[in-house]
C-alpha atoms as a PDB file:
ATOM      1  CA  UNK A   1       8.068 -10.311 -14.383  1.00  0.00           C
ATOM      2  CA  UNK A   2       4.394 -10.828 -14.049  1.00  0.00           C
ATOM      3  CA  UNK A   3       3.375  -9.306 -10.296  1.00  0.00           C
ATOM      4  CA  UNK A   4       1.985  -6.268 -11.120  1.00  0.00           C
ATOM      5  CA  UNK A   5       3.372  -4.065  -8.529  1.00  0.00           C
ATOM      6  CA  UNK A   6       6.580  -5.344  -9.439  1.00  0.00           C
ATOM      7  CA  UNK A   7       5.795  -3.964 -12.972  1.00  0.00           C
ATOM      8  CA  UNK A   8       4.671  -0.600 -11.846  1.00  0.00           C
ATOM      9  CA  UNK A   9       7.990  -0.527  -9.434  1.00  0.00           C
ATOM     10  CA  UNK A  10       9.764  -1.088 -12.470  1.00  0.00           C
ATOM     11  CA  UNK A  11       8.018   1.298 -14.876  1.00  0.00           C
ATOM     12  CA  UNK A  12       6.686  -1.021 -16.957  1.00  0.00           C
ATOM     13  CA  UNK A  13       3.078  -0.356 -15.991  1.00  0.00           C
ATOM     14  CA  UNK A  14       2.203   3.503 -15.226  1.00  0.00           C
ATOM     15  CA  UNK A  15       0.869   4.825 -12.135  1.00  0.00           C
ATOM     16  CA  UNK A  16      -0.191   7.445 -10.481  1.00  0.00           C
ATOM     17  CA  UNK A  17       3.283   7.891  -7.502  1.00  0.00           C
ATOM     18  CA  UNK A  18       2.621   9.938  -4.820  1.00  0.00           C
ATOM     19  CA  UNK A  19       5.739   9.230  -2.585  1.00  0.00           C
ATOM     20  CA  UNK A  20       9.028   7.253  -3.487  1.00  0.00           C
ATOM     21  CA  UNK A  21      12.399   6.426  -1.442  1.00  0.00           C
ATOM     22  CA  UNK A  22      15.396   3.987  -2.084  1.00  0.00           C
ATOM     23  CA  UNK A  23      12.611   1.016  -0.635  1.00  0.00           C
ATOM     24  CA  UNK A  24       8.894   1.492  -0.912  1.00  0.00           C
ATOM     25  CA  UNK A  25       6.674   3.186  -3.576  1.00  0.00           C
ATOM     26  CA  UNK A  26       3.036   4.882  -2.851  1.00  0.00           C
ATOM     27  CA  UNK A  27       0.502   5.460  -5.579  1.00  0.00           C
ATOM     28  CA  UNK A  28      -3.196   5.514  -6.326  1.00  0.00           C
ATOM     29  CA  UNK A  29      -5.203   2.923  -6.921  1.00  0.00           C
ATOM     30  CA  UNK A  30      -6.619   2.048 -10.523  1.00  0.00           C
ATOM     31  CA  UNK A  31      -9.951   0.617  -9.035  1.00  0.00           C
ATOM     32  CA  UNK A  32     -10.398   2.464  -6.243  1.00  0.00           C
ATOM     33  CA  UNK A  33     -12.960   1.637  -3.069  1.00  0.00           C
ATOM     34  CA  UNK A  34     -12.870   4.647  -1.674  1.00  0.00           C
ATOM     35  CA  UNK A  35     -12.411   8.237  -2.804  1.00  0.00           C
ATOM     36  CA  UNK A  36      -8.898   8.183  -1.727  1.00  0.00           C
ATOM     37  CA  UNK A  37      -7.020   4.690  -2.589  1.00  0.00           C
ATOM     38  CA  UNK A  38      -3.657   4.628  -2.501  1.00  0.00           C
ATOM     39  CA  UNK A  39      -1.503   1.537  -1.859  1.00  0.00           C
ATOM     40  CA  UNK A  40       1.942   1.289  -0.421  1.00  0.00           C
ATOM     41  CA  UNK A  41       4.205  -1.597  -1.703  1.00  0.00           C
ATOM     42  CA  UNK A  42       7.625  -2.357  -0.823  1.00  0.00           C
ATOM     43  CA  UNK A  43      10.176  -2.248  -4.014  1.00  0.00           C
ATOM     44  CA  UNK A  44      11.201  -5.925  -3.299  1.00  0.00           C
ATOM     45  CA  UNK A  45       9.188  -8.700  -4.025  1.00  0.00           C
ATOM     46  CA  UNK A  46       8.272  -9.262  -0.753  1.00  0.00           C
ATOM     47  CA  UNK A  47       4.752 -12.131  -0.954  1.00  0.00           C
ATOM     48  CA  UNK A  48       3.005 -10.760   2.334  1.00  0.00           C
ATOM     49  CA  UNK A  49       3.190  -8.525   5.636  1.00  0.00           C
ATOM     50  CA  UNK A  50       3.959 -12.576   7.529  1.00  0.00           C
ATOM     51  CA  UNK A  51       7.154 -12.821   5.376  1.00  0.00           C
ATOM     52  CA  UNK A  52      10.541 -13.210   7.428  1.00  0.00           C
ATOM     53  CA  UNK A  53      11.805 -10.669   4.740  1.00  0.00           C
ATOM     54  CA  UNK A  54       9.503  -7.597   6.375  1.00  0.00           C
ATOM     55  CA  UNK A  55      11.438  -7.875   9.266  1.00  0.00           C
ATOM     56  CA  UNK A  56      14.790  -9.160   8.075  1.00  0.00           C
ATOM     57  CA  UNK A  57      14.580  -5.746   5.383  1.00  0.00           C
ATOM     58  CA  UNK A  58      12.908  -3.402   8.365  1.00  0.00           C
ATOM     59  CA  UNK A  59      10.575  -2.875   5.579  1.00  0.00           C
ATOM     60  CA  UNK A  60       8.003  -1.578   8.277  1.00  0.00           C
ATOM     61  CA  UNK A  61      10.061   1.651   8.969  1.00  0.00           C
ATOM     62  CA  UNK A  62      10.021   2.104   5.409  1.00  0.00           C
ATOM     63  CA  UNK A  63       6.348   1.643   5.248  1.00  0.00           C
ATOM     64  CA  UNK A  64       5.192   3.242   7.860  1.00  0.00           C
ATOM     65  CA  UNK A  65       6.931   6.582   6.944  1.00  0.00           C
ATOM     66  CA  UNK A  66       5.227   6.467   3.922  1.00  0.00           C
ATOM     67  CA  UNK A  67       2.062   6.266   5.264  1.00  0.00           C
ATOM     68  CA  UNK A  68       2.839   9.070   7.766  1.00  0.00           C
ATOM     69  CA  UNK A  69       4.415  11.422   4.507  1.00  0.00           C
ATOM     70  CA  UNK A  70       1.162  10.387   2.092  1.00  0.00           C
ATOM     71  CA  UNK A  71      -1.121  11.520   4.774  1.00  0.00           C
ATOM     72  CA  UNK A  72       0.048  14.293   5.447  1.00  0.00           C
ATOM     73  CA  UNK A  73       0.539  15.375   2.251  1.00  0.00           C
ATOM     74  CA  UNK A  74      -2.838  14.239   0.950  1.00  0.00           C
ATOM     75  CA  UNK A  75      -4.811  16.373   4.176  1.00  0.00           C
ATOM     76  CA  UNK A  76      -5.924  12.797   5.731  1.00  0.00           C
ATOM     77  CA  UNK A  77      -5.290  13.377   9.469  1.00  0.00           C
ATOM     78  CA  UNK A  78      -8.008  15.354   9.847  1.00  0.00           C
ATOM     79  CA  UNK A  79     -10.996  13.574   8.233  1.00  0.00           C
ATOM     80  CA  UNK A  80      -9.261   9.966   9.303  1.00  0.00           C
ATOM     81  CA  UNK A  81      -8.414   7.049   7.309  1.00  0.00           C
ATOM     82  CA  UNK A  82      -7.665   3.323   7.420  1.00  0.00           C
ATOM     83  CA  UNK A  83      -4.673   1.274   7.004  1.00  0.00           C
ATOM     84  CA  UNK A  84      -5.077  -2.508   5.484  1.00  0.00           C
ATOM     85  CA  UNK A  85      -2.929  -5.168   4.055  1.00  0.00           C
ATOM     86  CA  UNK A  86      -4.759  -8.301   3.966  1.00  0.00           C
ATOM     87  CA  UNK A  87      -2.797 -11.532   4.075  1.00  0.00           C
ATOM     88  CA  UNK A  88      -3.644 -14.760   1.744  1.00  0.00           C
ATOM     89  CA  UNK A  89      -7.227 -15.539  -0.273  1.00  0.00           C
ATOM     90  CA  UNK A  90      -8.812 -15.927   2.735  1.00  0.00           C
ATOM     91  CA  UNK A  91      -7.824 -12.630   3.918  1.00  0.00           C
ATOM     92  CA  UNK A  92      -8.965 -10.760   0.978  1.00  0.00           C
ATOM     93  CA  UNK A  93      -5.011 -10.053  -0.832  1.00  0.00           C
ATOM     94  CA  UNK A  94      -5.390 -10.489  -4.609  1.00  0.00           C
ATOM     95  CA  UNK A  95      -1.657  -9.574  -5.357  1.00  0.00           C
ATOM     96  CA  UNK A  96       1.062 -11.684  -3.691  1.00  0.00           C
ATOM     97  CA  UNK A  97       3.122  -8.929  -3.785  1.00  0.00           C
ATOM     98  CA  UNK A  98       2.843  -6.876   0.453  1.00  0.00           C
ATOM     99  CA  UNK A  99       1.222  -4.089  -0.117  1.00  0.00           C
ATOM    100  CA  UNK A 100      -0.854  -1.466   2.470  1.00  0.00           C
ATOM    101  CA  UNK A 101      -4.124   0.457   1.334  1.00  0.00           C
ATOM    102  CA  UNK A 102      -5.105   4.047   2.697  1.00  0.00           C
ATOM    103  CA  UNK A 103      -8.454   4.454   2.260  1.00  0.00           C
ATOM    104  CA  UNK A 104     -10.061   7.748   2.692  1.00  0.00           C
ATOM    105  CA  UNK A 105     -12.484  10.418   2.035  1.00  0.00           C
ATOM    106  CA  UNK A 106     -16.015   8.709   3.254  1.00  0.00           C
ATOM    107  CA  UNK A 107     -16.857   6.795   6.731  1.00  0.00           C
ATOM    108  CA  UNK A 108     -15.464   3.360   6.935  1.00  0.00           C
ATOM    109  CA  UNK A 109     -17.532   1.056   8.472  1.00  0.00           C
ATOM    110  CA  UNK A 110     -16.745  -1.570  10.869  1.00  0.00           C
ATOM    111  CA  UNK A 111     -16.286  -4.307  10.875  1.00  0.00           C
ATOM    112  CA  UNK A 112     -14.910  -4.300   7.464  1.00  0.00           C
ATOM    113  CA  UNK A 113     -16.081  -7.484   5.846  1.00  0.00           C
END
Protein backbone atom coordinates (compact mmCIF):
# COMPACT_ATOMS: atom_id res chain seq x y z
CA UNK A 1 0.00 0.00 0.00
CA UNK A 2 1.85 3.13 -0.81
CA UNK A 3 -0.93 6.22 -0.43
CA UNK A 4 -0.08 7.56 2.63
CA UNK A 5 -3.38 8.18 4.12
CA UNK A 6 -4.16 4.78 3.34
CA UNK A 7 -1.13 3.89 5.57
CA UNK A 8 -2.08 6.07 8.43
CA UNK A 9 -5.88 4.57 8.05
CA UNK A 10 -4.28 1.41 8.44
CA UNK A 11 -1.83 2.10 11.28
CA UNK A 12 1.04 1.67 9.54
CA UNK A 13 2.12 5.30 9.69
CA UNK A 14 1.23 7.19 13.14
CA UNK A 15 -0.80 10.17 13.49
CA UNK A 16 -2.07 12.43 15.49
CA UNK A 17 -6.49 11.17 15.32
CA UNK A 18 -8.70 13.51 16.52
CA UNK A 19 -12.09 11.93 15.42
CA UNK A 20 -12.79 8.33 13.97
CA UNK A 21 -16.14 6.42 12.83
CA UNK A 22 -16.80 3.11 10.84
CA UNK A 23 -15.86 5.58 7.42
CA UNK A 24 -13.68 8.63 7.73
CA UNK A 25 -10.63 9.44 9.94
CA UNK A 26 -9.54 13.18 11.15
CA UNK A 27 -6.04 13.99 12.30
CA UNK A 28 -3.41 16.69 12.33
CA UNK A 29 -1.32 17.54 9.88
CA UNK A 30 2.55 16.68 9.93
CA UNK A 31 3.46 19.94 7.95
CA UNK A 32 1.08 22.12 8.93
CA UNK A 33 0.08 25.73 7.12
CA UNK A 34 -1.69 26.98 9.64
CA UNK A 35 -1.72 26.73 13.42
CA UNK A 36 -4.52 24.35 13.29
CA UNK A 37 -4.18 21.64 10.29
CA UNK A 38 -6.09 18.88 10.41
CA UNK A 39 -7.20 16.80 7.40
CA UNK A 40 -10.21 14.63 6.98
CA UNK A 41 -9.86 11.51 4.69
CA UNK A 42 -12.31 8.97 3.93
CA UNK A 43 -11.15 5.21 5.06
CA UNK A 44 -11.57 4.00 1.39
CA UNK A 45 -9.34 4.75 -1.20
CA UNK A 46 -11.38 7.09 -2.68
CA UNK A 47 -8.72 9.34 -5.60
CA UNK A 48 -10.69 12.77 -5.28
CA UNK A 49 -13.91 14.77 -4.02
CA UNK A 50 -15.08 14.30 -8.38
CA UNK A 51 -15.04 10.48 -7.83
CA UNK A 52 -18.50 8.65 -8.56
CA UNK A 53 -17.51 6.71 -5.31
CA UNK A 54 -18.16 10.08 -2.94
CA UNK A 55 -21.52 9.91 -3.88
CA UNK A 56 -22.15 6.25 -4.58
CA UNK A 57 -20.52 5.71 -0.59
CA UNK A 58 -22.47 9.11 0.75
CA UNK A 59 -19.03 9.72 1.87
CA UNK A 60 -20.05 13.51 2.23
CA UNK A 61 -22.38 12.80 5.27
CA UNK A 62 -19.55 11.08 6.67
CA UNK A 63 -17.31 13.97 6.05
CA UNK A 64 -19.10 16.60 6.80
CA UNK A 65 -19.97 15.34 10.36
CA UNK A 66 -16.55 15.17 10.97
CA UNK A 67 -15.86 18.46 10.22
CA UNK A 68 -18.86 19.67 12.28
CA UNK A 69 -17.55 17.14 15.52
CA UNK A 70 -13.59 18.39 14.98
CA UNK A 71 -14.73 21.90 15.21
CA UNK A 72 -16.46 21.83 17.76
CA UNK A 73 -14.35 19.98 19.69
CA UNK A 74 -11.21 21.90 18.75
CA UNK A 75 -13.16 25.63 19.80
CA UNK A 76 -13.11 26.65 15.88
CA UNK A 77 -16.61 28.17 15.46
CA UNK A 78 -15.80 31.02 17.09
CA UNK A 79 -12.50 32.32 15.64
CA UNK A 80 -13.62 30.71 11.99
CA UNK A 81 -11.90 28.40 9.78
CA UNK A 82 -11.68 27.09 6.22
CA UNK A 83 -12.59 23.97 4.54
CA UNK A 84 -10.40 22.77 1.30
CA UNK A 85 -9.91 19.71 -0.74
CA UNK A 86 -8.22 20.57 -3.83
CA UNK A 87 -8.76 18.35 -6.85
CA UNK A 88 -5.77 17.20 -9.37
CA UNK A 89 -2.01 18.99 -9.78
CA UNK A 90 -3.50 21.79 -11.07
CA UNK A 91 -5.65 22.23 -8.17
CA UNK A 92 -3.00 22.03 -5.64
CA UNK A 93 -3.84 17.95 -4.23
CA UNK A 94 -0.48 16.22 -3.65
CA UNK A 95 -2.11 12.91 -2.34
CA UNK A 96 -4.55 11.09 -4.65
CA UNK A 97 -6.15 9.87 -1.85
CA UNK A 98 -9.83 12.71 -1.05
CA UNK A 99 -9.02 14.32 1.68
CA UNK A 100 -10.48 17.90 3.37
CA UNK A 101 -8.13 20.42 5.33
CA UNK A 102 -9.40 22.66 8.35
CA UNK A 103 -7.28 25.30 8.66
CA UNK A 104 -7.38 27.52 11.60
CA UNK A 105 -6.03 29.73 14.20
CA UNK A 106 -4.75 32.95 12.01
CA UNK A 107 -6.73 35.07 9.18
CA UNK A 108 -7.00 33.33 5.91
CA UNK A 109 -6.66 35.39 3.15
CA UNK A 110 -8.52 35.46 0.03
CA UNK A 111 -8.25 34.53 -2.58
CA UNK A 112 -6.24 31.62 -1.56
CA UNK A 113 -3.66 31.13 -4.25
Amino acid sequence: MSCVFCRIVAREIPASILYEDDHVVGFRDVNPVAPVHILVVPKVHVPRVDAPEVCELKLGDHIFRAIGDITRREGLQEGGFRVVSNAGKGGGQTVDHLHFHILAGRSLAWPPG
